[in-house]
N, C-alpha and C. Protein backbone atom coordinates (compact mmCIF):
# COMPACT_ATOMS: atom_id res chain seq x y z
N UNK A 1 -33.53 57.16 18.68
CA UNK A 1 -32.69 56.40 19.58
C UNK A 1 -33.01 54.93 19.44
N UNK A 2 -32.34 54.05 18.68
CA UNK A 2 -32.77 53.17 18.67
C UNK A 2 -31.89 51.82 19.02
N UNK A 3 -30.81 52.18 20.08
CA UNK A 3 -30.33 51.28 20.39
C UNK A 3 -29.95 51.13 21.81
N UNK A 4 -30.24 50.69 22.64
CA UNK A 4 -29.65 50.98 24.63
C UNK A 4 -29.03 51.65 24.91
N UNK A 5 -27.43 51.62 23.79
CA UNK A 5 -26.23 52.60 24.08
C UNK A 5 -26.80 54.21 23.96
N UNK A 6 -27.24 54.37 23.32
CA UNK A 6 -27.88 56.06 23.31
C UNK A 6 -29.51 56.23 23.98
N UNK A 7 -30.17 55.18 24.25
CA UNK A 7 -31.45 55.36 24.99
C UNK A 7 -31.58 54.74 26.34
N UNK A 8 -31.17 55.42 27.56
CA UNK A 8 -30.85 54.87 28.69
C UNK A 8 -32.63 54.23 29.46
N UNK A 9 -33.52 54.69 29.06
CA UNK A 9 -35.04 54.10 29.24
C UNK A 9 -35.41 53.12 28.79
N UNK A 10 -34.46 52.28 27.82
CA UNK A 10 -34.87 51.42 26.40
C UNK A 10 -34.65 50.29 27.11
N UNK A 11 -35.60 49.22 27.27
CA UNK A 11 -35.36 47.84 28.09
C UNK A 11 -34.60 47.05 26.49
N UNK A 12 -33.82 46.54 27.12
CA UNK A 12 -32.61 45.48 26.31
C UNK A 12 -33.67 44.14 25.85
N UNK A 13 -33.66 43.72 24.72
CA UNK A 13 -34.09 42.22 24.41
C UNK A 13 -33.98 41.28 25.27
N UNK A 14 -34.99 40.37 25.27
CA UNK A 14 -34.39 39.70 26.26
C UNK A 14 -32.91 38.37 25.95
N UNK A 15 -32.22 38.25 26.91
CA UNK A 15 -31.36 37.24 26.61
C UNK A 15 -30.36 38.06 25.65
N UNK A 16 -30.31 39.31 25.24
CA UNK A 16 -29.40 40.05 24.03
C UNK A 16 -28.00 39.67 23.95
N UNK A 17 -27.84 39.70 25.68
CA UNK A 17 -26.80 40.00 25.81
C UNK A 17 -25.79 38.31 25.74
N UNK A 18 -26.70 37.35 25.51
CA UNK A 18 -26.17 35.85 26.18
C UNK A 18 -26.10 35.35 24.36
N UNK A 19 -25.08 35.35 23.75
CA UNK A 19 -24.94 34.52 22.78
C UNK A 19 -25.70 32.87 22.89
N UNK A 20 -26.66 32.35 21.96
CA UNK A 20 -26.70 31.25 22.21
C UNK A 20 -26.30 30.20 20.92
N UNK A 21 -25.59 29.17 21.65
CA UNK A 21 -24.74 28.52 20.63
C UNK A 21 -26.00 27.15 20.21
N UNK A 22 -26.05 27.35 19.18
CA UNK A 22 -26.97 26.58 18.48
C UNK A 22 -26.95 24.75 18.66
N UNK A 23 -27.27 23.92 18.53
CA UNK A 23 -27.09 22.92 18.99
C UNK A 23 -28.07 21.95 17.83
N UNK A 24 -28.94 22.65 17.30
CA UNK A 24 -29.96 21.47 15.83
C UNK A 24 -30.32 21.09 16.50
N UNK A 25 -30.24 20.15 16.83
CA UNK A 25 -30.99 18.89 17.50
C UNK A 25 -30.94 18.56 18.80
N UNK A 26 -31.44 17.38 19.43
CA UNK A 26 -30.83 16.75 20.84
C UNK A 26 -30.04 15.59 20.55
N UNK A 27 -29.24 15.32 21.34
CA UNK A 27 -28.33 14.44 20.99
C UNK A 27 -28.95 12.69 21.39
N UNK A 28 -28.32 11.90 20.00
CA UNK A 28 -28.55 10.76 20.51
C UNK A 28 -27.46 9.81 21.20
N UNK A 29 -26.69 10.03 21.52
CA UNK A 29 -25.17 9.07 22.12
C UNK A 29 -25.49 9.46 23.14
N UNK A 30 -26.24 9.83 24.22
CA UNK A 30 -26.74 10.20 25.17
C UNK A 30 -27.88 9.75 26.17
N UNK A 31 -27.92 9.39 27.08
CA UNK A 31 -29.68 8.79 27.98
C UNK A 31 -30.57 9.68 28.56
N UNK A 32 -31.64 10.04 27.61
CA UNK A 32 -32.56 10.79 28.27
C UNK A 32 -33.20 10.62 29.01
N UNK A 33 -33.46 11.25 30.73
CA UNK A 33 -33.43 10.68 31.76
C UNK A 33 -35.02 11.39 32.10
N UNK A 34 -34.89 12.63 31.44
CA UNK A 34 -35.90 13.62 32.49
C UNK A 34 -36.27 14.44 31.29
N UNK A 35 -37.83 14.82 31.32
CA UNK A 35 -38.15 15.78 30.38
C UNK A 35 -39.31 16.58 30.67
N UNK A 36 -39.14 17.80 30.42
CA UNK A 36 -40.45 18.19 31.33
C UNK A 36 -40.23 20.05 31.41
N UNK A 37 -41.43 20.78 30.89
CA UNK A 37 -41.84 22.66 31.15
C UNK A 37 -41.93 22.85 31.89
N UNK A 38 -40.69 24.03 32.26
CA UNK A 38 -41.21 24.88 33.16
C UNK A 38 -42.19 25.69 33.37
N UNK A 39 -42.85 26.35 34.08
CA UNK A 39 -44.30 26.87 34.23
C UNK A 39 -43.97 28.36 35.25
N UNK A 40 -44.84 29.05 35.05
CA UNK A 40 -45.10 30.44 34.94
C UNK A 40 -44.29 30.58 36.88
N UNK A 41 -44.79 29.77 37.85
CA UNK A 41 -44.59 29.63 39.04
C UNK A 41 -43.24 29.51 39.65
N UNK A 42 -42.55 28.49 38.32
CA UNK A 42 -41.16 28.56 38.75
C UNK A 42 -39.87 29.48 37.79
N UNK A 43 -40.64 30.73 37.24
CA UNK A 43 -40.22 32.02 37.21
C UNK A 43 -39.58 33.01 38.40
N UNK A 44 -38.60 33.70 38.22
CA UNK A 44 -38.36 34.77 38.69
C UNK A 44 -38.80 35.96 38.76
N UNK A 45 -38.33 37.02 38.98
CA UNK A 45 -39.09 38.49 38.58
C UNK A 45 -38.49 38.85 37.36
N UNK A 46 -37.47 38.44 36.90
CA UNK A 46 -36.95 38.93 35.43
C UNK A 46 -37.80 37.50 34.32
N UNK A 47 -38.56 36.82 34.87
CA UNK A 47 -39.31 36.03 33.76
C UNK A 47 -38.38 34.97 33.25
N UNK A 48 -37.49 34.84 34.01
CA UNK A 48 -36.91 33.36 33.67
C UNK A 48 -36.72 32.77 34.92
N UNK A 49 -36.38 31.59 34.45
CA UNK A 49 -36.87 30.16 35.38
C UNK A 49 -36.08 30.05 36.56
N UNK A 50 -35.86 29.79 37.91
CA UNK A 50 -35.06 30.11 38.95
C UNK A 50 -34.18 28.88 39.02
N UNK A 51 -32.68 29.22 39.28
CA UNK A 51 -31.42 28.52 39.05
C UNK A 51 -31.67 27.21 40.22
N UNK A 52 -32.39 27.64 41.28
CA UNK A 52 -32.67 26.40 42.02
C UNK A 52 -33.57 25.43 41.95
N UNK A 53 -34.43 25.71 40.77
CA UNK A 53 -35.68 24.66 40.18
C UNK A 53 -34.56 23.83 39.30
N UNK A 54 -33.85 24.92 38.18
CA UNK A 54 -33.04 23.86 37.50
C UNK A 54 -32.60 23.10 37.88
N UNK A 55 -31.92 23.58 39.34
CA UNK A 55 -30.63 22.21 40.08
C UNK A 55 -31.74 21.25 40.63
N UNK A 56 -32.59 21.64 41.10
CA UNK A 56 -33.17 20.34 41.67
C UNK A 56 -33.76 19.59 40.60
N UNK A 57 -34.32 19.63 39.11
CA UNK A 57 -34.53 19.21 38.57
C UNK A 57 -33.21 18.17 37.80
N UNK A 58 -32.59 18.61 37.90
CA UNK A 58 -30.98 18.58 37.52
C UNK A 58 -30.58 17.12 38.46
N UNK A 59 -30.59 17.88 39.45
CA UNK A 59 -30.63 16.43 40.83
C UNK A 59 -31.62 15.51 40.75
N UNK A 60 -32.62 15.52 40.45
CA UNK A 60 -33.57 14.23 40.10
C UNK A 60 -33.34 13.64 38.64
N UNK A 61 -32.68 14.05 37.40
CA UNK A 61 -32.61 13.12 36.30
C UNK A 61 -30.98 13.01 36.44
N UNK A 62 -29.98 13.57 37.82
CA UNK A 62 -28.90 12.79 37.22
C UNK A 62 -29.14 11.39 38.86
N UNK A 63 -30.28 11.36 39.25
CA UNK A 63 -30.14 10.45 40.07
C UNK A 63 -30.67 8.65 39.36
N UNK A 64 -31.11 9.07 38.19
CA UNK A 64 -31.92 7.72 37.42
C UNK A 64 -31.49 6.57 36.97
N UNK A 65 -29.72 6.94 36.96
CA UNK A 65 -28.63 5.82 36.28
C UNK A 65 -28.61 5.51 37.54
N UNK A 66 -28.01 6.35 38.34
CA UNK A 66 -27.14 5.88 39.56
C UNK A 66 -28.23 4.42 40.30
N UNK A 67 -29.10 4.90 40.32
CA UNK A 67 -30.42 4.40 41.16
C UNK A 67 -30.66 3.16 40.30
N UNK A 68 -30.38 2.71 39.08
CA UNK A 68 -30.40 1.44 38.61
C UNK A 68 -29.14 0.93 38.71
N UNK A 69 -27.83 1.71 38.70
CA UNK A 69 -26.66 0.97 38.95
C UNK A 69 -26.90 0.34 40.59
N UNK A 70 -26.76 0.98 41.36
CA UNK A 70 -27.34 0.54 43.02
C UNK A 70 -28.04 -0.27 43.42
N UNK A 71 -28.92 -0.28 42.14
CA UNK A 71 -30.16 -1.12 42.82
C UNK A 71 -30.59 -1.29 43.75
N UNK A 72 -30.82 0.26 44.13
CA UNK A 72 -32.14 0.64 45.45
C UNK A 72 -31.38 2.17 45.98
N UNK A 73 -31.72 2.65 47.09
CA UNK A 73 -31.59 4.05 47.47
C UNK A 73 -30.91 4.36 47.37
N UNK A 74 -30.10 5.57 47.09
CA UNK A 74 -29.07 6.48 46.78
C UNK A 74 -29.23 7.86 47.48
N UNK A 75 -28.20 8.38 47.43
CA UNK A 75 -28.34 9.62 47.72
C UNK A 75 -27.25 10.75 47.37
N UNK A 76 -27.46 12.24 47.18
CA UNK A 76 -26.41 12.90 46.46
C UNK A 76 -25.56 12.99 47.66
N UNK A 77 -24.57 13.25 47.55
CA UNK A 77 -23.48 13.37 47.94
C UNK A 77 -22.53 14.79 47.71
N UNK A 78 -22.60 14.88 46.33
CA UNK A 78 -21.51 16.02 45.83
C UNK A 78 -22.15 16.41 44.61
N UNK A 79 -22.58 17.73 44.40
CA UNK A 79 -22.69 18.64 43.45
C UNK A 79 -21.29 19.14 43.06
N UNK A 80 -20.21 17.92 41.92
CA UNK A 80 -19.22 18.40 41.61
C UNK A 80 -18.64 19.74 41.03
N UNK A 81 -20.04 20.05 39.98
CA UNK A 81 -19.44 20.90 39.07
C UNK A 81 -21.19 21.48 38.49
N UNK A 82 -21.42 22.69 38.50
CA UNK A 82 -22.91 22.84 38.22
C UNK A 82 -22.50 24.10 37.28
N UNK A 83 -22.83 24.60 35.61
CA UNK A 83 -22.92 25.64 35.06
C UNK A 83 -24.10 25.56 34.00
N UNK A 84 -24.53 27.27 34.77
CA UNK A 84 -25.23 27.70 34.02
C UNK A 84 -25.05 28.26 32.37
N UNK A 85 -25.31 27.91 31.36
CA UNK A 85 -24.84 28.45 30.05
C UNK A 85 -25.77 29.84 29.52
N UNK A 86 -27.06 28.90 29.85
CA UNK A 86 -28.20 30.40 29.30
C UNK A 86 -29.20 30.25 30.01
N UNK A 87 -29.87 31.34 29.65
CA UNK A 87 -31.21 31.32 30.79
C UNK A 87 -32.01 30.47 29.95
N UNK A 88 -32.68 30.20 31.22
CA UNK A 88 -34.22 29.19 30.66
C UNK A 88 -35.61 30.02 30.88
N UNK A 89 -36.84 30.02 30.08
CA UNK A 89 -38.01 30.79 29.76
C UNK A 89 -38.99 29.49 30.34
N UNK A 90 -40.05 30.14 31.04
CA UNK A 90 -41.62 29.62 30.11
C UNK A 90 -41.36 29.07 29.03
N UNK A 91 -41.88 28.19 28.90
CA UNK A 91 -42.16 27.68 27.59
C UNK A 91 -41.26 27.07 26.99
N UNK A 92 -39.90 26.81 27.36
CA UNK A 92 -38.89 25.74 27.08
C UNK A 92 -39.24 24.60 27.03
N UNK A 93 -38.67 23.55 26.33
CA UNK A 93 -39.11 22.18 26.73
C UNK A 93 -37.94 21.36 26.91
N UNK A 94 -37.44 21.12 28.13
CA UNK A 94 -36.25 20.63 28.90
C UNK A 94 -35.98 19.56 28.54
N UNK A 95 -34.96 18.82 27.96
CA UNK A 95 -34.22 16.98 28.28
C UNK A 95 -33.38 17.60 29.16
N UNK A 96 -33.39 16.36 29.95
CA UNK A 96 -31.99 16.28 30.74
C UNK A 96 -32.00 14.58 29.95
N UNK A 97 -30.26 15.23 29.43
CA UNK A 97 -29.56 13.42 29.35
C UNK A 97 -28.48 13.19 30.33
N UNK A 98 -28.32 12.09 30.92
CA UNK A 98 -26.95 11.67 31.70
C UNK A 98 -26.21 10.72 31.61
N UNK A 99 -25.12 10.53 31.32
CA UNK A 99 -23.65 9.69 31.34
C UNK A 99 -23.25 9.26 32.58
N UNK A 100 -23.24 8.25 32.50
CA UNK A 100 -21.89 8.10 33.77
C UNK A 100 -20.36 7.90 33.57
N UNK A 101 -20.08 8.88 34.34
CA UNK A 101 -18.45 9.09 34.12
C UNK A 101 -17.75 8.25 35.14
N UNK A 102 -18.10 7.50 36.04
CA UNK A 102 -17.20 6.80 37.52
C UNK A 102 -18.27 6.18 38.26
N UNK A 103 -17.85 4.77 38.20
CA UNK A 103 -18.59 4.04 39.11
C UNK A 103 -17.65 3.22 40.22
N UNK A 104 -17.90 3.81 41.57
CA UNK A 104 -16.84 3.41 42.78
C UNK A 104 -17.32 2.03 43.26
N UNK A 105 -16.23 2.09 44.32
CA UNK A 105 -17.27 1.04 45.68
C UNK A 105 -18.50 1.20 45.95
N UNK A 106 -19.06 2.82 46.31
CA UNK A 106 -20.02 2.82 47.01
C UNK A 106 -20.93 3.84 46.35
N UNK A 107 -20.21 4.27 45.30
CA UNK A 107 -20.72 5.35 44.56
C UNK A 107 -20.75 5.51 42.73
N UNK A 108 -21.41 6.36 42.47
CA UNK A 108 -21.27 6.77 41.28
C UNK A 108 -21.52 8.14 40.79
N UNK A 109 -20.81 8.76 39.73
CA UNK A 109 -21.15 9.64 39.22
C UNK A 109 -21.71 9.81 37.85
N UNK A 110 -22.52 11.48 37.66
CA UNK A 110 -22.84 11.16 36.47
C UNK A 110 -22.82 12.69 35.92
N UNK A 111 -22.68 12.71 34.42
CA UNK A 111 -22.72 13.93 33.94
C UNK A 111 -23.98 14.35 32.75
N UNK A 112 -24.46 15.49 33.66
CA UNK A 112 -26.01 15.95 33.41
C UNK A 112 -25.72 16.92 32.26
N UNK A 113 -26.72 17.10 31.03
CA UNK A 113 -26.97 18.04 30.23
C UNK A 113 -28.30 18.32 29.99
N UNK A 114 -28.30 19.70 30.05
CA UNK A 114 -29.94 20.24 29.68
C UNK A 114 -30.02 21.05 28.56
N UNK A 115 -30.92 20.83 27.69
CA UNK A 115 -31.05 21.11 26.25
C UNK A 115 -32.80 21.71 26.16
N UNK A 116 -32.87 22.99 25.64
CA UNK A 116 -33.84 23.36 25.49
C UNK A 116 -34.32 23.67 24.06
N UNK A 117 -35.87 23.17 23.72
CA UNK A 117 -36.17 23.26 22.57
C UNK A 117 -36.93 24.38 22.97
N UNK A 118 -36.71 25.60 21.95
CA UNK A 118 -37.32 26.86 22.10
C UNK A 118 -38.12 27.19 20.69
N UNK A 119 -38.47 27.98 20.52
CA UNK A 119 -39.29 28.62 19.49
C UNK A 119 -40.19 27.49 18.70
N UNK A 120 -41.30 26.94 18.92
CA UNK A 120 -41.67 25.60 18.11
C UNK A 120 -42.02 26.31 16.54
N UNK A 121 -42.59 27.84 16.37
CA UNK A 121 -42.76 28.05 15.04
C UNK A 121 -41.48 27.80 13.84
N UNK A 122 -40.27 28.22 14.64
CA UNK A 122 -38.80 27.57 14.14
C UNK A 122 -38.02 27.26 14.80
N UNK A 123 -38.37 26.18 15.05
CA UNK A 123 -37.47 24.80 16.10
C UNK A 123 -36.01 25.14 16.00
N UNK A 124 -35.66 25.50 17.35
CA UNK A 124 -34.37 25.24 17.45
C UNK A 124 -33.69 24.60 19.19
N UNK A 125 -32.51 24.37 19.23
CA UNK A 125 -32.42 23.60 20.18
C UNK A 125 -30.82 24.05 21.28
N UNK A 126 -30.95 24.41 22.05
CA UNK A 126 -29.66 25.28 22.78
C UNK A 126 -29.16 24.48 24.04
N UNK A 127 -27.90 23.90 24.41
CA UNK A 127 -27.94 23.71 25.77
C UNK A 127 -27.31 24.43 26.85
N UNK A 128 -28.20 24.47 27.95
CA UNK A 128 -28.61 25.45 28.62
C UNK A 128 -28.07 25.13 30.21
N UNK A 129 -27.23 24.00 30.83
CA UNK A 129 -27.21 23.54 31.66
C UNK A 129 -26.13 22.30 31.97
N UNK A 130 -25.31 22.19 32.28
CA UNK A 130 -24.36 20.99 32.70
C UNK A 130 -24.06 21.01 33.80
N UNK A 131 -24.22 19.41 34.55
CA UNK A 131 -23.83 19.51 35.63
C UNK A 131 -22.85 17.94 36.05
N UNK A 132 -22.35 17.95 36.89
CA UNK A 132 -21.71 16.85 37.43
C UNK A 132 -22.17 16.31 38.66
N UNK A 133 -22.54 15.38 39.06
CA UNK A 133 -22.70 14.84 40.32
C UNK A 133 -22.40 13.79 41.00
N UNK A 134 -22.38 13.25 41.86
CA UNK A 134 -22.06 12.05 42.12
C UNK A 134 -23.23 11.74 43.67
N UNK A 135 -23.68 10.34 43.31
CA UNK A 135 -24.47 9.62 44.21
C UNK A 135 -23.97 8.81 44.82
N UNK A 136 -24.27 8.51 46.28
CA UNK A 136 -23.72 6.73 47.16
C UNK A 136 -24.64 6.30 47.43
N UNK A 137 -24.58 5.03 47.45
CA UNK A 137 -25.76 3.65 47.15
C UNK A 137 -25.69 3.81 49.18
N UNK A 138 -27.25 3.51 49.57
CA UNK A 138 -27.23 3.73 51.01
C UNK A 138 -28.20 2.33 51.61
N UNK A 139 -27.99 1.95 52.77
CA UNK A 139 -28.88 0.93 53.44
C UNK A 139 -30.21 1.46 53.37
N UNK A 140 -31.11 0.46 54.12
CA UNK A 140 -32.17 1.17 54.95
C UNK A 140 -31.74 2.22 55.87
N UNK A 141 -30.47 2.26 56.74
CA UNK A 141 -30.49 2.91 57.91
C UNK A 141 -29.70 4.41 57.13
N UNK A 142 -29.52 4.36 55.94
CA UNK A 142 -28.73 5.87 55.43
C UNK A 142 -27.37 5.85 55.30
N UNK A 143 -26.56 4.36 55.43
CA UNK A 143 -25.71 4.39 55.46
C UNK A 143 -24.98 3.69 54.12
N UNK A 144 -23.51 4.40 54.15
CA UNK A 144 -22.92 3.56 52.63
C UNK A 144 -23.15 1.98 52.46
N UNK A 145 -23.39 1.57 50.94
CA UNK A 145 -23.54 0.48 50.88
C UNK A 145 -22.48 0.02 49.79
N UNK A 146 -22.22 -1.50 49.23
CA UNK A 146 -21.54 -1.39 48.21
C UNK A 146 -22.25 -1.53 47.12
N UNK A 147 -22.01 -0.88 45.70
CA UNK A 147 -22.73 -0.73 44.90
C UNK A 147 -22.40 -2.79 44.04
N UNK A 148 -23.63 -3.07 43.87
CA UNK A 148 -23.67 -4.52 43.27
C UNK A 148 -22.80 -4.51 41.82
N UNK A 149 -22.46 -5.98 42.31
CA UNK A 149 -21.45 -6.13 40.79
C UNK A 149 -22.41 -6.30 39.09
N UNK A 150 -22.07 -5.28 38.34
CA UNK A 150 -22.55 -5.20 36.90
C UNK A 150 -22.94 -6.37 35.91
N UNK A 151 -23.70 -6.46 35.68
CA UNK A 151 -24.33 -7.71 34.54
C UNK A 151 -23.91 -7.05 33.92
């Protein structure tokens, strides 16, 4: 029995079932904001990494543009658009790069990608994560501010 379909006891590979679309490299037309392994702690019980470490990690490197466009506190606002592509492991080694797609009165947005370098004996590179967000530039007191005019 050597395949799941005829061995109902047979644990599946992991990830078998998730095509992953190859990617070479990390991209350079892009701003790498955030980089950084996940660790054994912010695992699940199926041994991959939990979807709410990603987002918050996710939420801290797409806050890095916004926070120099503003020039000073920000805060999220809207988790436009968040997909998961593939799972993430131990032992990944995460970029997040971000774009900005819209810069308002009081706000900005930006669009997050996460790219994982997996296997270091044969390097390869998958992305694993896109998200959209948007930040508003805030006072001291938490309130909207206008975002300063661009050099």
């Amino acid at each position: 029995m050597a395949s799941n379909d005829t061995d109902p006891n047979a644990r599946p590979a992991a990830h078998a079932s998730v095509p992953e679309p190859l990617v070479q490299r990390l991209p350079d037309d892009k701003t790498l904001v955030l980089r950084m392994m996940p660790m054994p702690a912010d695992a699940n019980g199926n041994g991959d990494i939990f979807g709410g470490w990603i987002m918050a990690q996710v939420d801290l490197a797409g806050a890095v543009l916004p926070m120099r466009i503003a020039k000073g506190r920000i805060a999220t606002v809207a988790v436009n658009e968040f997909v998961f592509k593939q799972p993430v492991s131990v032992g990944d080694l995460l970029s997040f790069y971000a774009t900005v797609t819209r810069i308002g009165t009081t706000s900005v947005t930006v669009h997050v990608e996460v790219y994982a370098e997996r296997n270091p004996q044969d390097l390869y590179v998958v992305k694993v994560t896109e998200a959209k967000l948007t930040y508003v530039a805030i006072d001291m007191q938490g309130q909207p501010r206008k975002i300063p005019p661009q050099d």
